[in-house]
Protein backbone atom coordinates (compact mmCIF):
# COMPACT_ATOMS: atom_id res chain seq x y z
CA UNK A 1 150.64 15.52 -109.70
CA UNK A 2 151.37 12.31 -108.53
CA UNK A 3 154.69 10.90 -106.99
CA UNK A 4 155.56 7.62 -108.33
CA UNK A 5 154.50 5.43 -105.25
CA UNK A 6 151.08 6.94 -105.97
CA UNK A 7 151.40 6.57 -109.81
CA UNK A 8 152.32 2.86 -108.94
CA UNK A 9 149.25 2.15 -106.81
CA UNK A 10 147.27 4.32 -109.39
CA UNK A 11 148.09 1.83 -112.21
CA UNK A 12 146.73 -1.11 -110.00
CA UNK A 13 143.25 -0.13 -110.82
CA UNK A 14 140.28 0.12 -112.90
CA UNK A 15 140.62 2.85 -115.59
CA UNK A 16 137.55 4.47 -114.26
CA UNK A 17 139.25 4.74 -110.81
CA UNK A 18 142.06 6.00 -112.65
CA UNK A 19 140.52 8.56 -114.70
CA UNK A 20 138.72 10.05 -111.36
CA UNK A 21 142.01 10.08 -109.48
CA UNK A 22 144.15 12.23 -112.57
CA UNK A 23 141.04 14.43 -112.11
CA UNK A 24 140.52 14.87 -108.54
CA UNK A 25 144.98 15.34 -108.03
CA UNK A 26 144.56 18.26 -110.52
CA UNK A 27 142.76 20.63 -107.82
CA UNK A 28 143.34 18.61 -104.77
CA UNK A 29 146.81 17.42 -103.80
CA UNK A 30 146.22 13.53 -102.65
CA UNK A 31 148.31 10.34 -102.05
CA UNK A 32 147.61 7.13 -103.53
CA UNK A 33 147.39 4.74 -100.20
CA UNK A 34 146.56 1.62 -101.62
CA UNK A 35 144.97 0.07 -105.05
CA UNK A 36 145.01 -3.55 -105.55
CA UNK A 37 145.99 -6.12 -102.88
CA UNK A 38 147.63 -9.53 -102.30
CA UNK A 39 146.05 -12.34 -100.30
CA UNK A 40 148.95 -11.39 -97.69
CA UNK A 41 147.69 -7.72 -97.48
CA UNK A 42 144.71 -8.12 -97.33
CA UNK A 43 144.48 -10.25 -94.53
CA UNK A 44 146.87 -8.20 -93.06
CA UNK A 45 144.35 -5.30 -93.11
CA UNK A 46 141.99 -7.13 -91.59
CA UNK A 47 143.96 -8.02 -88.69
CA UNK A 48 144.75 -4.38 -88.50
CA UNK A 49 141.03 -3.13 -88.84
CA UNK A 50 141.52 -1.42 -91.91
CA UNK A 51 139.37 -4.22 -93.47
CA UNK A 52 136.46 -6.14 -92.40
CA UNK A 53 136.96 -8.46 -95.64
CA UNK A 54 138.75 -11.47 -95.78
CA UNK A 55 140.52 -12.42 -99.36
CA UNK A 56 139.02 -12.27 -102.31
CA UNK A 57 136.40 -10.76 -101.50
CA UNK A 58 137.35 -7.27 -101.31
CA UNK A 59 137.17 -5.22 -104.22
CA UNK A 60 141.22 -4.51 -103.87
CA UNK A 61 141.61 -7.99 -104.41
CA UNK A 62 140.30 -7.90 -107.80
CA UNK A 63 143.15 -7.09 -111.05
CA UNK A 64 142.57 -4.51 -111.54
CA UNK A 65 141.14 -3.20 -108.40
CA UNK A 66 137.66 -2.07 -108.10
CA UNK A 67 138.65 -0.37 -104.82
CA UNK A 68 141.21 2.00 -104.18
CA UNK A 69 142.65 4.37 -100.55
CA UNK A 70 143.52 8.09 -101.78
CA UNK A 71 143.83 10.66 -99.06
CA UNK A 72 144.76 14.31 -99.19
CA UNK A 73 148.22 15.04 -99.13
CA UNK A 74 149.91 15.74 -96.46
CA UNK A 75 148.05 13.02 -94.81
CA UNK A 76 146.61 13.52 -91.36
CA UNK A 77 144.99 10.64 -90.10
CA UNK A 78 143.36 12.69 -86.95
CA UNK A 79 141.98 14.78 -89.70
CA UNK A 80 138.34 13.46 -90.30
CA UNK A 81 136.67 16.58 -91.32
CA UNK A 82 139.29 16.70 -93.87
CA UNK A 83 139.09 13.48 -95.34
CA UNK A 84 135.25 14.13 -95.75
CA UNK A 85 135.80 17.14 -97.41
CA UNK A 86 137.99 15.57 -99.70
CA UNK A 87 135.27 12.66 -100.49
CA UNK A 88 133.04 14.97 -101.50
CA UNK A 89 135.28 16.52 -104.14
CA UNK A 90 136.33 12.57 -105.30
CA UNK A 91 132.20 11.84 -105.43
CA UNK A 92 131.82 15.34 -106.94
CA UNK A 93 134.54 14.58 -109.78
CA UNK A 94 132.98 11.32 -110.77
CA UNK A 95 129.95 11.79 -110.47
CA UNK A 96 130.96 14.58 -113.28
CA UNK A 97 133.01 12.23 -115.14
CA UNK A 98 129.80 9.69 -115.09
CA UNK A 99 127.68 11.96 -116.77
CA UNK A 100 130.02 13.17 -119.31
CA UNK A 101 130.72 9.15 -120.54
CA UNK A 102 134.47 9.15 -119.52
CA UNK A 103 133.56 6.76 -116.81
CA UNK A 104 131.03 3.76 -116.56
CA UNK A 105 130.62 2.95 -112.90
CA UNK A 106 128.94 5.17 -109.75
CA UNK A 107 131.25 5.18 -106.86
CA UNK A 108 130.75 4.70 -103.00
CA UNK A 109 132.56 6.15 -100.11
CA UNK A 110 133.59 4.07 -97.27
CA UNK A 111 132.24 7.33 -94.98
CA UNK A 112 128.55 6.35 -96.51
CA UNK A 113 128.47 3.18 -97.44
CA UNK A 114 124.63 2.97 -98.13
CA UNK A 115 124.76 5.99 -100.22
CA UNK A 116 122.07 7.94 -97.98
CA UNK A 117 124.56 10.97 -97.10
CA UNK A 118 124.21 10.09 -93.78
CA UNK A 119 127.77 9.94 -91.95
CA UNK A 120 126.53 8.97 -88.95
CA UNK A 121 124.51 5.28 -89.67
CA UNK A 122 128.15 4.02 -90.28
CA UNK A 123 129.25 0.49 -88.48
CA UNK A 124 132.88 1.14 -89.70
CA UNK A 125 134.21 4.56 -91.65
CA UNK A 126 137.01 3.59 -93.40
CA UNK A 127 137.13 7.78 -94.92
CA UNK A 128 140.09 6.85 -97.08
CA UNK A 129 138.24 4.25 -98.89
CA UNK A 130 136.00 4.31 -102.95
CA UNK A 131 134.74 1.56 -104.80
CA UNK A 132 133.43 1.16 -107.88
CA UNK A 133 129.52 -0.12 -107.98
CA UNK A 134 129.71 -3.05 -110.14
């Protein structure tokens, strides 16, 4: 289950987001990085290169957030293959949810951001990284 930091960021977002995330914890251990975010954070990811959108327009910037960061737990950021393996159970997960009517919206993965499960037509992975298609 979640820590409270994690529960925290968790609350910050849609309920869909939400619903995939109590899901996906059950059977994979993962950390809430980030939900929604200020004008200060954001731009602050940008300058960092976590983000290549400027406030508002990401979808973290919207309450509540139509993005959100999870990552398995313990995070290892030299890990790659691991975060991928753990986007495909997140996709898997709502995908399932989708179908069954607990959730409205089809995600994407910042690994595939065109949806064509191609990993390697990618200008910037950002692995940690699922948004709601609105």
């Amino acid at each position: 289950m979640f820590g409270q930091t994690s529960k925290d960021r968790l609350e910050t977002c849609h309920p869909d987001l939400q619903a995939i995330c109590n899901e996906v914890v059950v059977r994979s251990d993962c950390s809430i990085v980030c939900g929604h975010r200020t004008k200060g954070a954001q731009e602050i990811a940008v300058m960092g290169g976590k983000s290549k959108t400027h406030w508002p327009d990401s979808k973290h910037n919207q309450s509540p957030s139509l993005a959100i960061d999870v990552a398995p737990y313990p995070i290892d950021w030299s890990d790659t293959k691991r975060f991928c393996v753990f986007a495909g159970r997140f996709l898997d997960t709502a995908e399932r949810l989708l179908e069954e009517g607990v959730i409205t919206h089809k995600v994407r993965w910042g690994g595939d951001w065109d949806r064509d499960s191609s990993t390697t037509d990618q200008t910037f992975n950002d692995l940690v990284h699922f948004e709601l298609i609105t």
